[in-house]
PDB file of N, CA and C in Angstrom:
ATOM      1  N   UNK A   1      -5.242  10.555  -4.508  1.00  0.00           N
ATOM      2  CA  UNK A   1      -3.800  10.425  -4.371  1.00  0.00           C
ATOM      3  C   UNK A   1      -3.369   9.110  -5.008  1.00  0.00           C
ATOM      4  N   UNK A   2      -2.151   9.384  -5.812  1.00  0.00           N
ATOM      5  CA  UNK A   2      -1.726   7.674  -6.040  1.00  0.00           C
ATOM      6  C   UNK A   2      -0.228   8.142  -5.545  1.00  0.00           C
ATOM      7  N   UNK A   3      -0.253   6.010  -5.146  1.00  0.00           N
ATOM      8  CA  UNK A   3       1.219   6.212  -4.488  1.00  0.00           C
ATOM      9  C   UNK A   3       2.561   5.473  -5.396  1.00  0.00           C
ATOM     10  N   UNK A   4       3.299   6.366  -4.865  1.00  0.00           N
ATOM     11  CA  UNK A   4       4.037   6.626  -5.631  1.00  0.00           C
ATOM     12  C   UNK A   4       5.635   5.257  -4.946  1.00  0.00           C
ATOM     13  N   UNK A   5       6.549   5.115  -5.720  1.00  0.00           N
ATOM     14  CA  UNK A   5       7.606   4.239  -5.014  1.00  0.00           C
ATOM     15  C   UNK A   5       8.176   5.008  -3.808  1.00  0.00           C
ATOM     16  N   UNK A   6       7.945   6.714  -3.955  1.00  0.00           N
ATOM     17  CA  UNK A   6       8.834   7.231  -3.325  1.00  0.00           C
ATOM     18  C   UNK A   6       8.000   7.141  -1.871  1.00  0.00           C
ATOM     19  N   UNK A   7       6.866   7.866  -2.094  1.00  0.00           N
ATOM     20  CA  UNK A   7       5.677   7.795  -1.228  1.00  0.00           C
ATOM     21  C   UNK A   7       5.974   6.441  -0.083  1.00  0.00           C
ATOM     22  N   UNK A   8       5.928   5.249  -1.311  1.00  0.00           N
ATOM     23  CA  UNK A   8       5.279   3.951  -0.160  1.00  0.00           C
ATOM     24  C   UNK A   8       7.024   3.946   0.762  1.00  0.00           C
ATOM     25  N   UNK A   9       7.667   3.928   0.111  1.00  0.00           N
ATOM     26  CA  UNK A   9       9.389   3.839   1.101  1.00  0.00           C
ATOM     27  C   UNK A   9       9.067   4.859   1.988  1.00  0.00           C
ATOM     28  N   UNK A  10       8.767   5.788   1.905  1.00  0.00           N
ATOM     29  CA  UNK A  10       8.706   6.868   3.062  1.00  0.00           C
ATOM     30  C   UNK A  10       7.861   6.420   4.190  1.00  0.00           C
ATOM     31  N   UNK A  11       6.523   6.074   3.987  1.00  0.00           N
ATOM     32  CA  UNK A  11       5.525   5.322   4.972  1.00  0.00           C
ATOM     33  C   UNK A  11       6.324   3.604   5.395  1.00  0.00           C
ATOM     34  N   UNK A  12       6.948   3.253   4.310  1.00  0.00           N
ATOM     35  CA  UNK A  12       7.439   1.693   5.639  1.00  0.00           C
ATOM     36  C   UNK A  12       8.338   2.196   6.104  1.00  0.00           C
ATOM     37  N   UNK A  13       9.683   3.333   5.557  1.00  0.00           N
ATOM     38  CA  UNK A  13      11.038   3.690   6.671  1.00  0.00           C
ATOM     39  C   UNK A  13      10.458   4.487   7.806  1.00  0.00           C
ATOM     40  N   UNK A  14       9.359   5.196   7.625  1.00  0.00           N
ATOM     41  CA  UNK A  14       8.770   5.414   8.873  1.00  0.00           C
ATOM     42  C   UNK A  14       7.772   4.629  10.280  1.00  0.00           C
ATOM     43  N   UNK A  15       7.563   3.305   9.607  1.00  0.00           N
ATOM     44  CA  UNK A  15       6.433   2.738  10.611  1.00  0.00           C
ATOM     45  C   UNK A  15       8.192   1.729  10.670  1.00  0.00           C
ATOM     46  N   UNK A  16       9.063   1.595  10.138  1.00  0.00           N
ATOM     47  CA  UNK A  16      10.294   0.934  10.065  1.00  0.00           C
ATOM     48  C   UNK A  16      10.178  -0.624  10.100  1.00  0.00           C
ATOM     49  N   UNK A  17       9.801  -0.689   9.070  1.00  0.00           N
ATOM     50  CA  UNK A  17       9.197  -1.788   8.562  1.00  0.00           C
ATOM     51  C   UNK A  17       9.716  -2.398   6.895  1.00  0.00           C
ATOM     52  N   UNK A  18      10.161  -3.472   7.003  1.00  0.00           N
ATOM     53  CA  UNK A  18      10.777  -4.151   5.437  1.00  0.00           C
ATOM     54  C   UNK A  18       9.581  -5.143   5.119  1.00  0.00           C
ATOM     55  N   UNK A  19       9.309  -5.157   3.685  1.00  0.00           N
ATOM     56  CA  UNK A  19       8.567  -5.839   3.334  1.00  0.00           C
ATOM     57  C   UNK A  19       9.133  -6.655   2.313  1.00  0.00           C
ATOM     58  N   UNK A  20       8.380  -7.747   1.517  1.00  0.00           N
ATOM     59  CA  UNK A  20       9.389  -8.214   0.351  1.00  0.00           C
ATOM     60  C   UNK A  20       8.698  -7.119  -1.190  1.00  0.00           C
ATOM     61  N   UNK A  21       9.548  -7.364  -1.659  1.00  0.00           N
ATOM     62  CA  UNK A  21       9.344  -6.291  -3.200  1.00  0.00           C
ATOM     63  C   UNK A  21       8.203  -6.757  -3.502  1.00  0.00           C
ATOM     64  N   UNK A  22       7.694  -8.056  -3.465  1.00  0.00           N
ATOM     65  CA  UNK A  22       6.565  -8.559  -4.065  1.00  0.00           C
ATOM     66  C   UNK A  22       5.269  -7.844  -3.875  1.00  0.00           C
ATOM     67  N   UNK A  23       5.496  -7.722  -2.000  1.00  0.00           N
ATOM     68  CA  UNK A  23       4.471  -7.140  -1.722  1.00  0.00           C
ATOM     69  C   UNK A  23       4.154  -5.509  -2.194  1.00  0.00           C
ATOM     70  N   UNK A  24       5.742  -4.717  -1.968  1.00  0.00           N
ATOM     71  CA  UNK A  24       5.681  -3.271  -2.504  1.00  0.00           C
ATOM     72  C   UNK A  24       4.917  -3.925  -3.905  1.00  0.00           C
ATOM     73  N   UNK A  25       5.288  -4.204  -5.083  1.00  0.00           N
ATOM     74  CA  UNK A  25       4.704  -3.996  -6.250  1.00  0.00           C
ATOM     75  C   UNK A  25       3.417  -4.412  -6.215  1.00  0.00           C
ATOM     76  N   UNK A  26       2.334  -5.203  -5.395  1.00  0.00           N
ATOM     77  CA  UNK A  26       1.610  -5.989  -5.432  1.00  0.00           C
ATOM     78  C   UNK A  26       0.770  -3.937  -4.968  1.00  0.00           C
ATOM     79  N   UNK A  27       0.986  -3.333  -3.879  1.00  0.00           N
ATOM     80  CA  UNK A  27       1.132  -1.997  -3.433  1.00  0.00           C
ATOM     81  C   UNK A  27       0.590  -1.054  -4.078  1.00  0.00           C
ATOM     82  N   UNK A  28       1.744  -1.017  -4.744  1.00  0.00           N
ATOM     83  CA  UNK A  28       2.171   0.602  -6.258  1.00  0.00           C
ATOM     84  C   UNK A  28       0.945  -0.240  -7.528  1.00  0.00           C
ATOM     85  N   UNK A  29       0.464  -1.258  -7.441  1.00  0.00           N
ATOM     86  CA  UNK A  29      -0.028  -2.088  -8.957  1.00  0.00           C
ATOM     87  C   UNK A  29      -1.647  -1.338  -8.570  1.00  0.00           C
ATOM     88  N   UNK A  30      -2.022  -1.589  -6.764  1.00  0.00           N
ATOM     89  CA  UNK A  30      -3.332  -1.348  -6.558  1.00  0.00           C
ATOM     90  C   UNK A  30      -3.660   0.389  -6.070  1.00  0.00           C
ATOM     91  N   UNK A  31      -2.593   0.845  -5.064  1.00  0.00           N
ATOM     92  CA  UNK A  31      -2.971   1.850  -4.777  1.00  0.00           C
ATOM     93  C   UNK A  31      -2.037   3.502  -5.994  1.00  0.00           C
ATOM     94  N   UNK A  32      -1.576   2.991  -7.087  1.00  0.00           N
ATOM     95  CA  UNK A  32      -0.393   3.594  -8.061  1.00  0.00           C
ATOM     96  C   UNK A  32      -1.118   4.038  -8.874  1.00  0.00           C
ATOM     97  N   UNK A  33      -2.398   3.269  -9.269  1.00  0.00           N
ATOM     98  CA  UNK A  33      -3.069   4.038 -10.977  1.00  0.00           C
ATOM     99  C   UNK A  33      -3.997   4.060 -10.547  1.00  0.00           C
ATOM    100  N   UNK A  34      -4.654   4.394 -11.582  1.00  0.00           N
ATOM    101  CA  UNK A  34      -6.234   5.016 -11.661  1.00  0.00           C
ATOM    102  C   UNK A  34      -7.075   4.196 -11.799  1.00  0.00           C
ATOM    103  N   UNK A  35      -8.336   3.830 -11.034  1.00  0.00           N
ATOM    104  CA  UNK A  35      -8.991   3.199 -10.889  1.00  0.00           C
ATOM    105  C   UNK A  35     -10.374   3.669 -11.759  1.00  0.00           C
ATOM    106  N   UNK A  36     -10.916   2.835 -12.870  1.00  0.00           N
ATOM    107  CA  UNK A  36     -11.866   3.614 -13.288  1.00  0.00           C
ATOM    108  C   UNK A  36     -13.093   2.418 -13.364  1.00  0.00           C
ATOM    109  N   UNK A  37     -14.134   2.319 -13.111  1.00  0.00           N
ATOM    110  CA  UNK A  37     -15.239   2.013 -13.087  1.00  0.00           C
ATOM    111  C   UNK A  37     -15.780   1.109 -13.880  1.00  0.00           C
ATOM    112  N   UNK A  38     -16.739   0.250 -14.020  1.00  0.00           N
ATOM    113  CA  UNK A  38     -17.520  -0.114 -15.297  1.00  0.00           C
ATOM    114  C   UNK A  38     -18.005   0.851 -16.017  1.00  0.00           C
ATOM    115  N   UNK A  39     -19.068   2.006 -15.327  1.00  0.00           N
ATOM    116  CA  UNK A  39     -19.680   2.777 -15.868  1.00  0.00           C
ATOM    117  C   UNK A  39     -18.898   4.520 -15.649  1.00  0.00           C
ATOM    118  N   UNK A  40     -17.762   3.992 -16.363  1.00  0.00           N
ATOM    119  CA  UNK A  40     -16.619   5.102 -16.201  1.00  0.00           C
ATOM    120  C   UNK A  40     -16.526   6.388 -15.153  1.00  0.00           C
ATOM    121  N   UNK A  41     -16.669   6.007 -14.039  1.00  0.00           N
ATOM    122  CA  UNK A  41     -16.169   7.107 -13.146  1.00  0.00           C
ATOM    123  C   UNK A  41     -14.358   7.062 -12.440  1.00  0.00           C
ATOM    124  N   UNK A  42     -13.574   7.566 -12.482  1.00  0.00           N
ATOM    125  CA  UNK A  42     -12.810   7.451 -11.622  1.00  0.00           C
ATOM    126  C   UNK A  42     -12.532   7.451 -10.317  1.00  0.00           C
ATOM    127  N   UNK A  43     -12.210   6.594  -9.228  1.00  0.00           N
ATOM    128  CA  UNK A  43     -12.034   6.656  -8.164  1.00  0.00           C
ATOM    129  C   UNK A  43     -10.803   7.175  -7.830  1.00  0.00           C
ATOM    130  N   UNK A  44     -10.828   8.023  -7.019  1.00  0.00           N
ATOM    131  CA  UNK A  44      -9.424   8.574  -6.499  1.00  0.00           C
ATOM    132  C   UNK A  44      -9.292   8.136  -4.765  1.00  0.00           C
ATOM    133  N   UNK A  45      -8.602   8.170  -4.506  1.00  0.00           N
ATOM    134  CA  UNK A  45      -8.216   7.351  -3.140  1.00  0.00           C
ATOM    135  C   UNK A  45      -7.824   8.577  -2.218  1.00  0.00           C
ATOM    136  N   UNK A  46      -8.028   8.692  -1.242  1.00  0.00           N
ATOM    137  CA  UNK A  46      -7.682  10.024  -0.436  1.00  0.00           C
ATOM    138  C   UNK A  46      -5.964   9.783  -0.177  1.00  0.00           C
ATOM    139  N   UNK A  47      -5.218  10.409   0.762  1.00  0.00           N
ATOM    140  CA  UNK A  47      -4.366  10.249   1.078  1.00  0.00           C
ATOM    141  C   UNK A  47      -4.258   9.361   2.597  1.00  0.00           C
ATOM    142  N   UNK A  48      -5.287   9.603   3.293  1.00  0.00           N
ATOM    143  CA  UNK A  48      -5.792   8.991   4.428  1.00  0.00           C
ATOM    144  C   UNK A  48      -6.499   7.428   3.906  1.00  0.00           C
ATOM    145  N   UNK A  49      -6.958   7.349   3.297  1.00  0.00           N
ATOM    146  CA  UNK A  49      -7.738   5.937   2.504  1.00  0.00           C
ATOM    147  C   UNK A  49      -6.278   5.058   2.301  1.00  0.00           C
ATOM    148  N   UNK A  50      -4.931   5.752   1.323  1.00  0.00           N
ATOM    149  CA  UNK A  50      -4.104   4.853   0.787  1.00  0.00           C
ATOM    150  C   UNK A  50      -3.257   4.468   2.359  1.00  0.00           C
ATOM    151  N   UNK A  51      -2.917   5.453   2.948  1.00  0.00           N
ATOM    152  CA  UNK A  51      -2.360   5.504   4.247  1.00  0.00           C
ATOM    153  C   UNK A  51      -2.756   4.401   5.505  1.00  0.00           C
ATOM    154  N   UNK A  52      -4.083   4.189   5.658  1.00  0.00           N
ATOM    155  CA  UNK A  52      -4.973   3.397   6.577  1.00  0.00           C
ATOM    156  C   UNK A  52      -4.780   2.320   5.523  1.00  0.00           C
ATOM    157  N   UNK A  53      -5.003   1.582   4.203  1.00  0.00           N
ATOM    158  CA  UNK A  53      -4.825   0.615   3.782  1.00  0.00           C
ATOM    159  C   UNK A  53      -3.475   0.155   3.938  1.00  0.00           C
ATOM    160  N   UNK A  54      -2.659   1.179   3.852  1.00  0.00           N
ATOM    161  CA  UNK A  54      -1.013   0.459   4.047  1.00  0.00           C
ATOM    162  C   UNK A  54      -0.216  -0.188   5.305  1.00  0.00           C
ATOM    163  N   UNK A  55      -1.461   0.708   6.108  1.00  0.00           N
ATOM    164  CA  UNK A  55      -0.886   0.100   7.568  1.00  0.00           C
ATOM    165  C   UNK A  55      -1.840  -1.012   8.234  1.00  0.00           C
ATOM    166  N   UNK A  56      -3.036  -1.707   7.146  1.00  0.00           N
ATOM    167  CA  UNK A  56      -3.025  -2.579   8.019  1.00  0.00           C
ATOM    168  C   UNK A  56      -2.803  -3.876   6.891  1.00  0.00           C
ATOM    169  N   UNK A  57      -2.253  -3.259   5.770  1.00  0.00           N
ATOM    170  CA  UNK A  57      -1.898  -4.718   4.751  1.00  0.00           C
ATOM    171  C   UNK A  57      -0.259  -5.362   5.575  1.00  0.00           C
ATOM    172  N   UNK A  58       0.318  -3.912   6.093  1.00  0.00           N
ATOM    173  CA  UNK A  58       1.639  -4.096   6.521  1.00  0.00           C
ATOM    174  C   UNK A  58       1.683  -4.795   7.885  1.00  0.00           C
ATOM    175  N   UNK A  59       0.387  -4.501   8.844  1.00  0.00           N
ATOM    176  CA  UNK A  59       0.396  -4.823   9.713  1.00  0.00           C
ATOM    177  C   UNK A  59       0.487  -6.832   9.822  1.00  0.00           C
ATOM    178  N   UNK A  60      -0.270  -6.794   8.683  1.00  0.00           N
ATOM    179  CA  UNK A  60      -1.147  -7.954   8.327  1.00  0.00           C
ATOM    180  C   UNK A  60       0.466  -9.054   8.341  1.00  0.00           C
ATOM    181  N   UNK A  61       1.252  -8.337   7.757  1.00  0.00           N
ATOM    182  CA  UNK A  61       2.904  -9.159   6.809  1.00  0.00           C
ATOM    183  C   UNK A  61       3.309  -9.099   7.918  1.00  0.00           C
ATOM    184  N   UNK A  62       3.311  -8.240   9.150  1.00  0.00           N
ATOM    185  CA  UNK A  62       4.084  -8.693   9.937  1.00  0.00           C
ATOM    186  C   UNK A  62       3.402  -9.370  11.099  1.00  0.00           C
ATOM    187  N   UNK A  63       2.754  -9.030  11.363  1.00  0.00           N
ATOM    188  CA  UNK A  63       1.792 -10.507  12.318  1.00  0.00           C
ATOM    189  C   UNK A  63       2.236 -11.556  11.804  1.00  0.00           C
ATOM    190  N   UNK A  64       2.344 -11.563  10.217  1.00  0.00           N
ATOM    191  CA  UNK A  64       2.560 -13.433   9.527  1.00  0.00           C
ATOM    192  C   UNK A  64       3.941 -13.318   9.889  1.00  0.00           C
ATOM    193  N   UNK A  65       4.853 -12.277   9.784  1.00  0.00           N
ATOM    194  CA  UNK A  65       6.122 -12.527   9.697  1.00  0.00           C
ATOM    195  C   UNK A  65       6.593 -13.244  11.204  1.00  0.00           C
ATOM    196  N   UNK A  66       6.107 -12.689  12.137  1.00  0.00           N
ATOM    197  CA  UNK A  66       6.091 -13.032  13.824  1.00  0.00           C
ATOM    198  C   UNK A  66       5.778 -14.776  14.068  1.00  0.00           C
ATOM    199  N   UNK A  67       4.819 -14.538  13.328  1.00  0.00           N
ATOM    200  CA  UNK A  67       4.160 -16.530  13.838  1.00  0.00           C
ATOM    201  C   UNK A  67       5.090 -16.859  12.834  1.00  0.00           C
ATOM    202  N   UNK A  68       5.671 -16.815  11.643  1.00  0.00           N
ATOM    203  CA  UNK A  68       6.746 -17.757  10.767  1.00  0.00           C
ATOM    204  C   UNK A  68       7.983 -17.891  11.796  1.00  0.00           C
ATOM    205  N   UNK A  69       8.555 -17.296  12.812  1.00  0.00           N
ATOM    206  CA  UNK A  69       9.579 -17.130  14.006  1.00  0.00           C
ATOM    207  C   UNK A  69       8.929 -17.764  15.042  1.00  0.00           C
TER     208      UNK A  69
END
């Protein structure tokens, strides 16, 4: 699965969560294209793999966001 702009807005308006753009693009740059190998295989990312990474990079921004308050 790659994610898509539409994709990642759907997963933060649902956990209802704002992030800064930086981080979305920092996001769409790692989990958006194709990942291919030294010794050329492609990795594809499940939908559950990109999903579990998003919620705890997001989790991560807002723990920091909490202690910056």
């Amino acid at each position: 699965m790659l994610l898509s702009k539409q994709k990642l807005n759907n997963v933060l308006r649902n956990r209802r969560v704002q992030v800064p753009s930086e981080l979305k693009k920092e996001l769409l740059e790692q989990y958006g294209n194709t990942v291919i190998t030294e010794d050329g295989r492609i990795i594809e990312y499940s939908e559950q793999d990109v999903c579990e990474q998003l919620r705890k990079i997001v989790r991560s921004h807002e723990n920091a966001a909490k202690e910056v308050k």
